[in-house]
Protein backbone atom coordinates (compact mmCIF):
# COMPACT_ATOMS: atom_id res chain seq x y z
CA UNK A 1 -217.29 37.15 -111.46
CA UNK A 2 -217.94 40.99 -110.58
CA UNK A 3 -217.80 39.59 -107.09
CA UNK A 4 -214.25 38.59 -107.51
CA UNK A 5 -213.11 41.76 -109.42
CA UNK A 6 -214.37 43.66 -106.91
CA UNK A 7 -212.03 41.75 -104.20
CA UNK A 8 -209.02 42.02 -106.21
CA UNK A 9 -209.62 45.62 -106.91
CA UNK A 10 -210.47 46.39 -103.39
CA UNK A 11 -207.31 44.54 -102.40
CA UNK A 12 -205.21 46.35 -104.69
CA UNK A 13 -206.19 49.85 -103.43
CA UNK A 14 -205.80 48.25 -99.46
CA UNK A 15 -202.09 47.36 -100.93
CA UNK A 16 -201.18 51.08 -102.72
CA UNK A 17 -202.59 52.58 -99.49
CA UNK A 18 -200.53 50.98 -97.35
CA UNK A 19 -197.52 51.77 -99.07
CA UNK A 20 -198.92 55.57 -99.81
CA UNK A 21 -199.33 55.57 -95.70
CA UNK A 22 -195.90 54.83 -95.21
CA UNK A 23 -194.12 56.80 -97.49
CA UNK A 24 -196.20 60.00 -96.19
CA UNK A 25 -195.30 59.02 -92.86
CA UNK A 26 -191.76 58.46 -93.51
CA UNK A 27 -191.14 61.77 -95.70
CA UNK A 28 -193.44 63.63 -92.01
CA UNK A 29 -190.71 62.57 -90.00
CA UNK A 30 -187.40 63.61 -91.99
CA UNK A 31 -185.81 67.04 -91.10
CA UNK A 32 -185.36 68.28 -94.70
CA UNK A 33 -187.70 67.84 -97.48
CA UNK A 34 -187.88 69.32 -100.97
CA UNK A 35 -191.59 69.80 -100.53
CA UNK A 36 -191.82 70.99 -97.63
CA UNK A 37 -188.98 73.42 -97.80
CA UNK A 38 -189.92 75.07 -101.21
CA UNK A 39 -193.51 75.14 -99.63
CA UNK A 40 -193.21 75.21 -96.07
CA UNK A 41 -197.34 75.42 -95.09
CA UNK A 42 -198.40 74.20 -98.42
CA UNK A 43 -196.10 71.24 -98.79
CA UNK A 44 -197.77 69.65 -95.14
CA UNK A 45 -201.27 70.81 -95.75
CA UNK A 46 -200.79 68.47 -98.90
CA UNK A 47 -198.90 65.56 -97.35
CA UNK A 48 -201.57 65.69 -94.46
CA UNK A 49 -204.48 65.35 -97.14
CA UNK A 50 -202.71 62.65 -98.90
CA UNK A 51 -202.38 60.79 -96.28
CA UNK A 52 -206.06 61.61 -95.37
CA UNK A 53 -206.87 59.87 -98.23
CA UNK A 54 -204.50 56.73 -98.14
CA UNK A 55 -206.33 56.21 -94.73
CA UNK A 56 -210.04 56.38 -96.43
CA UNK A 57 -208.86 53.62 -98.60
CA UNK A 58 -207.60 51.57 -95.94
CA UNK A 59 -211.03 51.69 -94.19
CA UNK A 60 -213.02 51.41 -97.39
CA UNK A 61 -212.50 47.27 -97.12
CA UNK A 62 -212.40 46.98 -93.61
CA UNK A 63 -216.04 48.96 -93.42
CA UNK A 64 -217.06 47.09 -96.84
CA UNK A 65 -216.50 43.92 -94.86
CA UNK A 66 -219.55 44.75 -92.15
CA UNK A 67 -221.97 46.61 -94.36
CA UNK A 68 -223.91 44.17 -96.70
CA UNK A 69 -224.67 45.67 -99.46
């Protein structure tokens, strides 16, 4: 039962990542963006550490799936 929580929840997070990775990656390549125009060094140090992040939850699984725990 913990088992299968664990796979849902680890599923879920895979899911919001992906979509967190593609939004940052979409609002990177525009021209003009609220962010980054109020806070022109500030607003990419933070999208660049967001998607950081997204991208250690998309490994999280993949590693999880190779290391027995």
């Amino acid at each position: 039962m913990i088992r299968h929580k664990r796979i849902v929840s680890s599923k879920r997070y895979f899911i919001c990542s992906l979509v967190v990775v593609g939004v940052i990656t979409w609002s990177l390549s525009q021209d003009y963006l609220l962010l980054t125009s109020v806070l022109p060094m500030s607003g990419f140090a933070i999208l660049i550490s967001l998607l950081l992040l997204a991208l250690s939850y998309l490994i999280r699984p993949i590693i999880g799936r190779f290391v027995q725990r």
